[in-house]
Protein backbone atom coordinates (compact mmCIF):
# COMPACT_ATOMS: atom_id res chain seq x y z
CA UNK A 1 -68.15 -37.29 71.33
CA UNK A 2 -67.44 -36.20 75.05
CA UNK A 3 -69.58 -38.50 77.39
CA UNK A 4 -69.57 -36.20 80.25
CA UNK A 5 -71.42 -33.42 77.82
CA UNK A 6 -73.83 -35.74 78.26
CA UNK A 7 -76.76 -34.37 80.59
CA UNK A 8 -79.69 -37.29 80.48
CA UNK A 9 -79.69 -39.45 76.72
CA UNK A 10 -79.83 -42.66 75.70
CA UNK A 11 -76.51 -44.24 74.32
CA UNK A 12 -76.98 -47.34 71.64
CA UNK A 13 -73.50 -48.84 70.95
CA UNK A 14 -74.17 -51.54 67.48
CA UNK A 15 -71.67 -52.72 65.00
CA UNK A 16 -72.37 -52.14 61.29
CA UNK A 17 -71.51 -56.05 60.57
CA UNK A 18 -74.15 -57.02 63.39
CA UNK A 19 -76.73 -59.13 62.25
CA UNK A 20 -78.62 -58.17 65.68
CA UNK A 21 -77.76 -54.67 65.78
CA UNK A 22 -79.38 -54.85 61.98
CA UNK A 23 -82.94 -55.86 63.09
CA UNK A 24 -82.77 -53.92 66.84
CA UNK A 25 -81.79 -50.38 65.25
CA UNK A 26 -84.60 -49.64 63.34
CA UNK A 27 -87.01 -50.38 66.37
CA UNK A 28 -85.02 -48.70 68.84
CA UNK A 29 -84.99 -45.91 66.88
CA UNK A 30 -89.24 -45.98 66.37
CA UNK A 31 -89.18 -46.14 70.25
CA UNK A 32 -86.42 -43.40 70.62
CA UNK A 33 -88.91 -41.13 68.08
CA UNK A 34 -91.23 -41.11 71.13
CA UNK A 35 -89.12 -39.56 73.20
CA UNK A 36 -86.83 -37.42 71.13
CA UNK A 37 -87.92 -33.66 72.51
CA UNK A 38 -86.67 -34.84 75.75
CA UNK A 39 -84.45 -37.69 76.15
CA UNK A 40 -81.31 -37.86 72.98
CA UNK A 41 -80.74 -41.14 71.63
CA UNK A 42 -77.10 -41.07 70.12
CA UNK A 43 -76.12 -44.34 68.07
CA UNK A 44 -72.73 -45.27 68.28
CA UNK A 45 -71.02 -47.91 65.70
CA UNK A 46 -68.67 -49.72 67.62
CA UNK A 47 -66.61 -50.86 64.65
CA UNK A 48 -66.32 -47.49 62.81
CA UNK A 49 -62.98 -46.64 64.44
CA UNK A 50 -60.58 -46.25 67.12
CA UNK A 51 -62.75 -43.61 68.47
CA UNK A 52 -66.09 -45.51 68.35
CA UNK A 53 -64.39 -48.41 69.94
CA UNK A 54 -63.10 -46.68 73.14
CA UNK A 55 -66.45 -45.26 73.76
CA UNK A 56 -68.24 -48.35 73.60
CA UNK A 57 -65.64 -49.21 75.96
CA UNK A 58 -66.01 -46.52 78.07
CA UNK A 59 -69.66 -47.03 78.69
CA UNK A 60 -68.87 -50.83 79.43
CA UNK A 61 -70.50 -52.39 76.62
CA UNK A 62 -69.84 -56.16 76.02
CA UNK A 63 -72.14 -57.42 72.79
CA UNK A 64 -73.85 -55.22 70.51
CA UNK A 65 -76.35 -54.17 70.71
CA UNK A 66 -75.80 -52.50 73.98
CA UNK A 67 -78.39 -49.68 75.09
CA UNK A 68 -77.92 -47.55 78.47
CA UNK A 69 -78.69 -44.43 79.83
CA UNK A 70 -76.16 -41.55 80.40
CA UNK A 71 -76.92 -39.42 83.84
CA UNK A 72 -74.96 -36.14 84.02
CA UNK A 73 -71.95 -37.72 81.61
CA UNK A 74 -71.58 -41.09 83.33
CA UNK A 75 -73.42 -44.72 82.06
CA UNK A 76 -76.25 -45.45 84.78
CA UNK A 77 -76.40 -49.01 85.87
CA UNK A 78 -79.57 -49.06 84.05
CA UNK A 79 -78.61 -50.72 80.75
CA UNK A 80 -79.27 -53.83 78.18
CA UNK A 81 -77.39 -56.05 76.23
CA UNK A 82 -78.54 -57.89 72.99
CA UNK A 83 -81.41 -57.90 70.80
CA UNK A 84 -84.30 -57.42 72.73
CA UNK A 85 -87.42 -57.29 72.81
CA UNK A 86 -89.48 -53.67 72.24
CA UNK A 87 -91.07 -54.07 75.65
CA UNK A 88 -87.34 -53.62 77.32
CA UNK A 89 -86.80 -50.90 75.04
CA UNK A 90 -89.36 -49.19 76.14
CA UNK A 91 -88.61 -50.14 79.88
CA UNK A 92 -85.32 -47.98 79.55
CA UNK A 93 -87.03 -45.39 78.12
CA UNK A 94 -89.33 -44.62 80.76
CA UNK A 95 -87.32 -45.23 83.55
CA UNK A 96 -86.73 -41.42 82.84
CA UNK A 97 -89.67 -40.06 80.77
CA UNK A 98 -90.88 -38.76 84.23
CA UNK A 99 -88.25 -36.15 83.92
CA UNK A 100 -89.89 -34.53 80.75
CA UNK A 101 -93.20 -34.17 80.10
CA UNK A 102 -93.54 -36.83 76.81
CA UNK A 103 -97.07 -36.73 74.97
């Protein structure tokens, strides 16, 4: 995957063997469902490969989960670590929904 292809989308970075990342995924991706036509969530497994790994790197992820925005290729400072709660989710979310008309 090439980061700076990147336009406006979400970027979750979780481990497969992550207990958190286990219980976070399947609610960040009932919140992403909300605002697929118009902002791309793309799940990244930190611990898949070499790959993976330097991307989660890249976008300066620390713990898994990590979930932050990408703005024309580059990680915004607007991010979150850990396993939180659906309200932050959502927080992230919006913080650009008013740049495409979600219903």
């Amino acid at each position: 995957m090439n980061l700076s292809a990147l336009q406006l989308a979400i970027v979750v970075v979780h481990a497969k063997g992550c207990g958190h990342c286990r219980e976070y995924l399947p609610r960040v991706r009932k919140i992403a469902e909300k605002y697929a036509a118009c902002i791309p969530t793309v799940l990244i497994d930190a611990a898949e490969g070499d790959l993976q790994a330097q991307l989660a790197t890249a976008l300066g992820a620390r713990v898994t989960p990590t979930t932050t925005l990408i703005r024309n290729g580059s990680p915004t400072p607007l991010a979150i670590e850990g396993n939180v709660k659906d309200a932050e989710i959502e927080k992230l979310y919006k913080a650009v929904a008013g740049e495409c008309a979600v219903g």
